[in-house]
C-alpha atoms as a PDB file:
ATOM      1  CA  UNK A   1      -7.494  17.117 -19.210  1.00  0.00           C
ATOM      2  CA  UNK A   2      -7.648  13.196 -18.676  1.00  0.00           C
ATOM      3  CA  UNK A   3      -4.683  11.303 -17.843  1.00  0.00           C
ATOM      4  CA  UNK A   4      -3.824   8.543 -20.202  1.00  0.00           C
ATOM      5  CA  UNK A   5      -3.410   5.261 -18.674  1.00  0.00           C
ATOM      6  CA  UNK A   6      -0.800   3.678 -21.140  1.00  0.00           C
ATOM      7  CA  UNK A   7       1.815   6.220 -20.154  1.00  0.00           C
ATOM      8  CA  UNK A   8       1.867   3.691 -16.866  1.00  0.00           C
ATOM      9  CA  UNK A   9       0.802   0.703 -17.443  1.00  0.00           C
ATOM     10  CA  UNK A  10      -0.096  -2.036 -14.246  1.00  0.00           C
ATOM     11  CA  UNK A  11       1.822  -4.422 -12.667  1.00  0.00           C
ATOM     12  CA  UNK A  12       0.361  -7.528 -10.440  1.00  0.00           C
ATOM     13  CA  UNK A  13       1.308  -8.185  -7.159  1.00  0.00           C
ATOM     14  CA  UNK A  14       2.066 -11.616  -8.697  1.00  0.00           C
ATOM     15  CA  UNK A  15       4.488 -10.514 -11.036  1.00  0.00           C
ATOM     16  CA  UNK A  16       6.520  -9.553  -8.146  1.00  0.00           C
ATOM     17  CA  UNK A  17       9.381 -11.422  -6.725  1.00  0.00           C
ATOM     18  CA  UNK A  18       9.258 -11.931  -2.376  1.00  0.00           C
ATOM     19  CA  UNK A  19      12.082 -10.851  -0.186  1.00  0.00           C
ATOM     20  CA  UNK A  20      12.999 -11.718   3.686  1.00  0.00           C
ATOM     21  CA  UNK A  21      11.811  -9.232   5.995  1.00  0.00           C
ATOM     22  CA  UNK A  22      14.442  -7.037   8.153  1.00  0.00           C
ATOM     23  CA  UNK A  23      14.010  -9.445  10.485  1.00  0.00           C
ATOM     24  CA  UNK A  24      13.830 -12.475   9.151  1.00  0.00           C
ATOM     25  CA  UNK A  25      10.559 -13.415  10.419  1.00  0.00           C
ATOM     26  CA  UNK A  26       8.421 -12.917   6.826  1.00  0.00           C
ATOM     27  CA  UNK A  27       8.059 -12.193   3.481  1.00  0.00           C
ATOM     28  CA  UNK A  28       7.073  -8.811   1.281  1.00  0.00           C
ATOM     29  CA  UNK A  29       6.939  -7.818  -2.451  1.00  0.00           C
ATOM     30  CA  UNK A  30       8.039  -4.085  -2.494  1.00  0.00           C
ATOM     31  CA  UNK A  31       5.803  -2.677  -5.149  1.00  0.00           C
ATOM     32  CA  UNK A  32       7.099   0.851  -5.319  1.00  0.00           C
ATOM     33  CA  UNK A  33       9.655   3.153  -3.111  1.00  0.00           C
ATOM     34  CA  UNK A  34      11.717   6.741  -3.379  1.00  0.00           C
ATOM     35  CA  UNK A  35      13.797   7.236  -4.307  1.00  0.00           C
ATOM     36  CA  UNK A  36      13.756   4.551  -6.873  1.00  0.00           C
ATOM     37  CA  UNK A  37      16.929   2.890  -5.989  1.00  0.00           C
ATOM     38  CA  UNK A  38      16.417   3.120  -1.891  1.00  0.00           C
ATOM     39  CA  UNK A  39      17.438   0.588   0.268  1.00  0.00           C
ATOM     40  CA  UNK A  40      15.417  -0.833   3.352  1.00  0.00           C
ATOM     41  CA  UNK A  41      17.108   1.594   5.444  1.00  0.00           C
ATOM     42  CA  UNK A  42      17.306   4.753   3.644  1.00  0.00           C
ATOM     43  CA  UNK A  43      13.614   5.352   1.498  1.00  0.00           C
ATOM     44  CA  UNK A  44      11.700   8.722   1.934  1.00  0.00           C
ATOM     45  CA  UNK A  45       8.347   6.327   1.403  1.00  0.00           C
ATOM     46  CA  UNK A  46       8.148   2.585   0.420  1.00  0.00           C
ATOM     47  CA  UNK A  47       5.266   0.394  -0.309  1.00  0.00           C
ATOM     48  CA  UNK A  48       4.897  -3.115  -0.280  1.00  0.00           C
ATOM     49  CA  UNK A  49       2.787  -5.950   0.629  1.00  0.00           C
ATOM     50  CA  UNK A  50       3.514  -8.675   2.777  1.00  0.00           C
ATOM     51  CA  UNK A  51       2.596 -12.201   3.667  1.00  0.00           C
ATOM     52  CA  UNK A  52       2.141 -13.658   7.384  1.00  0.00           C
ATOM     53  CA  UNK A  53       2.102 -17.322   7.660  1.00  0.00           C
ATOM     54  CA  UNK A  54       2.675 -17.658  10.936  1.00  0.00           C
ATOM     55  CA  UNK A  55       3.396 -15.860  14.224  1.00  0.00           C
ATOM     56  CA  UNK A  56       5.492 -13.076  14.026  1.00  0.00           C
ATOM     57  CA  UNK A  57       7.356 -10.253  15.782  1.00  0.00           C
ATOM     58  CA  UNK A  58       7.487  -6.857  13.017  1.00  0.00           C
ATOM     59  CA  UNK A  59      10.689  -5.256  12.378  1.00  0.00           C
ATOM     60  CA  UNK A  60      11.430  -2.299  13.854  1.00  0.00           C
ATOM     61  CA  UNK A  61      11.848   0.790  11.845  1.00  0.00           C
ATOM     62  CA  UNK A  62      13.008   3.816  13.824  1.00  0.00           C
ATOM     63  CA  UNK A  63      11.926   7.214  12.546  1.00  0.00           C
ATOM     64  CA  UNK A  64       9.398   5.975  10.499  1.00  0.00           C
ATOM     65  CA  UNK A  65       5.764   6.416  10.036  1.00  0.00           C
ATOM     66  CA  UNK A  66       3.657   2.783   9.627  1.00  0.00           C
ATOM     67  CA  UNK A  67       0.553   2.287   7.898  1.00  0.00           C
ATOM     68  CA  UNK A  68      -0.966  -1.398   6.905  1.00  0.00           C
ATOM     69  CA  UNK A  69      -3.856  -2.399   5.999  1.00  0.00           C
ATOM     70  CA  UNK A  70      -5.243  -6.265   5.278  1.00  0.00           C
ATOM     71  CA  UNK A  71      -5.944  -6.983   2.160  1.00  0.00           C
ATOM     72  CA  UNK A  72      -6.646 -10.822   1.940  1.00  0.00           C
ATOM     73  CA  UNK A  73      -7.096 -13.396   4.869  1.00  0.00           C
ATOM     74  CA  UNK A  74     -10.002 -13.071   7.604  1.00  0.00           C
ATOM     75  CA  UNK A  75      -8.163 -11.076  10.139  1.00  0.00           C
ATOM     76  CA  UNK A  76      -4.676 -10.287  11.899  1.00  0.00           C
ATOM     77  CA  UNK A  77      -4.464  -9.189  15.340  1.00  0.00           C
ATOM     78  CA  UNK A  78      -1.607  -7.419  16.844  1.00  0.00           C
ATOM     79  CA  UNK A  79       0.162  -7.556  20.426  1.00  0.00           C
ATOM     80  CA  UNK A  80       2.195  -5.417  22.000  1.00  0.00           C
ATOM     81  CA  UNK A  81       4.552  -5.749  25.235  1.00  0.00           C
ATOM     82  CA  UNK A  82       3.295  -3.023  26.561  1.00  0.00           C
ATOM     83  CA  UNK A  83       0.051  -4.339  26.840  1.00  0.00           C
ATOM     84  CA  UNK A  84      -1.263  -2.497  23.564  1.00  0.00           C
ATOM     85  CA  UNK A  85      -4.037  -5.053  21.158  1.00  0.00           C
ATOM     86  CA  UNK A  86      -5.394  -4.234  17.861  1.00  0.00           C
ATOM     87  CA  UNK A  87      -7.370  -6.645  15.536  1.00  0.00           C
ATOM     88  CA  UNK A  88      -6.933  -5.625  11.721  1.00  0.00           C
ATOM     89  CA  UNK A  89      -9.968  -6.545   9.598  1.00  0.00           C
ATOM     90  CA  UNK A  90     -10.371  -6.314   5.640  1.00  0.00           C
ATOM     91  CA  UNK A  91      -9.619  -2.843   4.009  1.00  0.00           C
ATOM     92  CA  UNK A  92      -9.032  -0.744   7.477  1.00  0.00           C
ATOM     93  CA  UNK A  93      -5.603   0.928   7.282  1.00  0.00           C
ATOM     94  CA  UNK A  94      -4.189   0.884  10.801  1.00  0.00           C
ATOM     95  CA  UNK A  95      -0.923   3.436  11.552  1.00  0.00           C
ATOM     96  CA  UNK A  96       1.459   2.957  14.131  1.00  0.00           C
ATOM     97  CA  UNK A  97       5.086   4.550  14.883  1.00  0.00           C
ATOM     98  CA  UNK A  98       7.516   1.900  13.309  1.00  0.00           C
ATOM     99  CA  UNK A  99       9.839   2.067  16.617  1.00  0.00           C
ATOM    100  CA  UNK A 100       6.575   0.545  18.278  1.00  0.00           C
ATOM    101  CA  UNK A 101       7.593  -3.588  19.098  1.00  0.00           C
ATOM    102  CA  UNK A 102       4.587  -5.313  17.366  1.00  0.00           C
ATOM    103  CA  UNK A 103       3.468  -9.405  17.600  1.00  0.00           C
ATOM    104  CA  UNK A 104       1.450 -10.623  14.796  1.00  0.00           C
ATOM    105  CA  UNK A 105      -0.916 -13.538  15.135  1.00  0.00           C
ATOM    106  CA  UNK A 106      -2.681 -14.209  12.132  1.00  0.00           C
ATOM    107  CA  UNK A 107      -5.785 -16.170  11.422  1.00  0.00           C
ATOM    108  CA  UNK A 108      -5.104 -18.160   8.226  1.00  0.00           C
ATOM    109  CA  UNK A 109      -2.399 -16.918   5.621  1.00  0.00           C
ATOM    110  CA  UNK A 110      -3.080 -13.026   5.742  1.00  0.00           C
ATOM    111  CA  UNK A 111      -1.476 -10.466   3.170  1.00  0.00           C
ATOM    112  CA  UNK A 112      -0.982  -7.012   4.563  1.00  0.00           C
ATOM    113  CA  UNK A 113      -0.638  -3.569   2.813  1.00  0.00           C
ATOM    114  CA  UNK A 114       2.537  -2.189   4.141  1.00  0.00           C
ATOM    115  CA  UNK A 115       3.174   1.486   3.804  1.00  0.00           C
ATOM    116  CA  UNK A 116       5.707   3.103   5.194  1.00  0.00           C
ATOM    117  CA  UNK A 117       7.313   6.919   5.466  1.00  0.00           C
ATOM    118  CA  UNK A 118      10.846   8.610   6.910  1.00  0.00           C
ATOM    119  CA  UNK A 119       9.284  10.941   9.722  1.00  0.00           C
ATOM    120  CA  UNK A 120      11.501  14.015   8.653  1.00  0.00           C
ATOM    121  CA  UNK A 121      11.029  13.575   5.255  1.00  0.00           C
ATOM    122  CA  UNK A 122       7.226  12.920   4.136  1.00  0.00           C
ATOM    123  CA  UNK A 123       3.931  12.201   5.214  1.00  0.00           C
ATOM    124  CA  UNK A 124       1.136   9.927   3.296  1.00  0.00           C
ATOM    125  CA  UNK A 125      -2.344  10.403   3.343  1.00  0.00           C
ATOM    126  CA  UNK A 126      -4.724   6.692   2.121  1.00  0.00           C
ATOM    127  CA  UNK A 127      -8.075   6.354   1.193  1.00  0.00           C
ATOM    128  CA  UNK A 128     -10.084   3.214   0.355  1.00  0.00           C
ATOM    129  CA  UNK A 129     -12.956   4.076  -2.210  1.00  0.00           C
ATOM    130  CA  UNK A 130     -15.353   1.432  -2.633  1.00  0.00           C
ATOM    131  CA  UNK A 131     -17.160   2.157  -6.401  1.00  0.00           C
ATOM    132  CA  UNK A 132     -15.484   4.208  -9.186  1.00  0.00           C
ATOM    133  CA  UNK A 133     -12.114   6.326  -8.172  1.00  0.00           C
ATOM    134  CA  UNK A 134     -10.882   9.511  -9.465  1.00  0.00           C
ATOM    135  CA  UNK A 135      -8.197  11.876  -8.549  1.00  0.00           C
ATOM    136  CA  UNK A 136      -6.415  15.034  -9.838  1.00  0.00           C
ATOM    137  CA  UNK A 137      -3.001  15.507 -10.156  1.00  0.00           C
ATOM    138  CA  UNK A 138      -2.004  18.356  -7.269  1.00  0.00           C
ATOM    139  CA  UNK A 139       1.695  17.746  -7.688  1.00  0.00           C
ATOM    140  CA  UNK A 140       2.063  14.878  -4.990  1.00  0.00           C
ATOM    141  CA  UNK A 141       3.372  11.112  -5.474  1.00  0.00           C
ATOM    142  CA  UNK A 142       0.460   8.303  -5.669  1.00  0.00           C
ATOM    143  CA  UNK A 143      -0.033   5.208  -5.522  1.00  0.00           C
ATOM    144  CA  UNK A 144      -2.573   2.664  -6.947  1.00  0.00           C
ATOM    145  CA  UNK A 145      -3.675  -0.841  -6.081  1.00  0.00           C
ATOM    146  CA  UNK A 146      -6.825  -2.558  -6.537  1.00  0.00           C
ATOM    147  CA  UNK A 147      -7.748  -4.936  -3.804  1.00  0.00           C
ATOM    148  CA  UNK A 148     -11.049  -6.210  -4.959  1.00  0.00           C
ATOM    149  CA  UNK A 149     -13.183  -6.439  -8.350  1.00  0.00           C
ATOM    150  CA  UNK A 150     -12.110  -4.597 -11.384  1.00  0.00           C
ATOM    151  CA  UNK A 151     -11.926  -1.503 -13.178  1.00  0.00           C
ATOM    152  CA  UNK A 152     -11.899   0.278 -16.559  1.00  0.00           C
ATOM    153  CA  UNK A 153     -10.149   3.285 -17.819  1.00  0.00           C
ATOM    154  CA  UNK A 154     -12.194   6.189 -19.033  1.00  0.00           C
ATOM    155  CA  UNK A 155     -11.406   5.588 -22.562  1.00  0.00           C
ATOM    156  CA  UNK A 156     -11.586   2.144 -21.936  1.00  0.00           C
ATOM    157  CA  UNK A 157      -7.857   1.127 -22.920  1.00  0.00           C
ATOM    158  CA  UNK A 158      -6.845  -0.601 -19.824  1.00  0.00           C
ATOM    159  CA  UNK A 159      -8.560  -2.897 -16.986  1.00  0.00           C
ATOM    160  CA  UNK A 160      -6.963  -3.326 -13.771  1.00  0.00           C
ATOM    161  CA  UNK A 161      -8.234  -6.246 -11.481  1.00  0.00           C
ATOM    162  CA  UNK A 162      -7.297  -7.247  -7.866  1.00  0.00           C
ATOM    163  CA  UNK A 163      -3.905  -6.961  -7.206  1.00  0.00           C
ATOM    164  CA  UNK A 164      -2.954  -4.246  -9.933  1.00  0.00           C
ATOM    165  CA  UNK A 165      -0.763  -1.524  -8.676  1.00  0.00           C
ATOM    166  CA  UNK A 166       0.623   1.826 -10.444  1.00  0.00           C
ATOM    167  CA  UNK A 167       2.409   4.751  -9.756  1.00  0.00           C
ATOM    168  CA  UNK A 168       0.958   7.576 -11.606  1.00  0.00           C
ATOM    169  CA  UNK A 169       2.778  10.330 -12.781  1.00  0.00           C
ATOM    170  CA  UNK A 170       0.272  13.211 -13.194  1.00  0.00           C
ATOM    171  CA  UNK A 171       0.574  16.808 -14.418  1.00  0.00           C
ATOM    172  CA  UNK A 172      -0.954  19.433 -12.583  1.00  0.00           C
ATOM    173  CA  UNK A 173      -4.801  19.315 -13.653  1.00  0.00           C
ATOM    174  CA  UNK A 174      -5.085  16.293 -15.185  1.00  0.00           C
ATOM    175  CA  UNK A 175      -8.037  13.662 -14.191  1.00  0.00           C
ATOM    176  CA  UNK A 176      -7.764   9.936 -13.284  1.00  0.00           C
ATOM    177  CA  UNK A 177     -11.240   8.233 -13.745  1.00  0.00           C
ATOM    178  CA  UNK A 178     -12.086   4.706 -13.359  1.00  0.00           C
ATOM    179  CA  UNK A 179     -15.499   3.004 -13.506  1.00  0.00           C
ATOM    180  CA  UNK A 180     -16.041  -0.046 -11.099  1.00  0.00           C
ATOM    181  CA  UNK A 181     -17.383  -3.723 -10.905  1.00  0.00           C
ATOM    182  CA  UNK A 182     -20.349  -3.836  -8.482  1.00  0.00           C
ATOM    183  CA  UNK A 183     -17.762  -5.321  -5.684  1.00  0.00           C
ATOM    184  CA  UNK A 184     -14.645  -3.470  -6.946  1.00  0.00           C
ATOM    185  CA  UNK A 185     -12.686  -1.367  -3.783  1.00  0.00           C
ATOM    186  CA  UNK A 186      -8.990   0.470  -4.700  1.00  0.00           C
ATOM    187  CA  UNK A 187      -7.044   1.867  -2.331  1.00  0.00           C
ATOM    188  CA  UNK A 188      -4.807   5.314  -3.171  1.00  0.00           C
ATOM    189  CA  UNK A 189      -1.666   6.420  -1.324  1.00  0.00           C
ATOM    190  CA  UNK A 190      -0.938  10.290  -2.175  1.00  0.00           C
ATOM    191  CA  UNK A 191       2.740  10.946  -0.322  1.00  0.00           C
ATOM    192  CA  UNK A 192       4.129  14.440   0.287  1.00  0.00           C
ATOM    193  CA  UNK A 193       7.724  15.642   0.592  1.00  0.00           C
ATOM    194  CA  UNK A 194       8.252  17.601   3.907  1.00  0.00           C
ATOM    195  CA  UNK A 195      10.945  19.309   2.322  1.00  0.00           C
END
């Protein structure tokens, strides 16, 4: 049974208004969270995508399970003051406990997938797929967002191009399928409750 894209529509990164960090020290576009109406201190999972300018130290977020990945600019590279160094490049999630203290240097304006989970209460699993994408529905939360190229619903109803995101909402059995551009890359985020 396919799924049928117009049930859930897109929505561009773009369309989405920028908030402070915790901190102070950026800004993100949360592009979806859970529950719906969580706070930045009390989601089960969040997702959003930020934008480093400049130097900066993260936000600390005890309890929680970190995930980013860069999805524009040529690379970010993290410090720690513990002596710890990691260099994100294009499409390569990175995770990292959010209690960890992290300084960002970035190399141009960089824009980084942020995803993020409560410890106790879920886990996520992410996969970049370079090419055409397809995925069941098992029962678990996912999200969507293209970060390159475009793509085209089976039934050819809907086209999503870089910077489209979704949160599908799929029955047990059904089938997402999407054909590709020649350069297109999407990344999915499947979450699961712990409880």
């Amino acid at each position: 049974m396919a799924y049928t894209p117009s049930l859930n529509p897109p929505i561009n990164i773009s369309e989405v208004p920028s908030v402070l960090w915790k901190n102070g020290g950026g800004s993100t576009k949360e592009i979806a969270a859970f529950p719906a109406d969580a706070g930045i201190d009390n989601f089960i999972w969040r997702v959003s995508v930020a934008e480093i300018r400049q130097s900066s130290a993260y936000s600390l977020f005890p309890g929680v399970d970190r995930t980013q990945v860069l999805i524009a600019g040529v690379s970010l590279s993290l410090q720690s003051q513990i002596g710890l160094y990691q260099e994100l490049l294009a499409f390569q999630p990175f995770s990292f406990a959010g209690e960890q203290d992290w300084f960002a240097e970035p190399e141009g304006i960089c824009q980084m997938l942020n995803v993020m989970t409560s410890r106790a209460e879920a886990v996520s699993l992410l996969e970049v797929t370079h090419g055409a994408f397809e995925c069941l529905g098992d029962g678990h939360q996912r999200v969507l967002m293209v970060l390159q190229g475009e793509y085209l619903s089976e039934d050819d109803s809907q086209v999503y191009k870089r910077g489209d995101f979704m949160k599908l909402d799929m029955a047990l059995g059904e089938v997402f399928t999407l054909s590709a551009s020649a350069d297109a890359v999407i990344i999915s985020i499947q979450f699961s409750l712990l409880s």
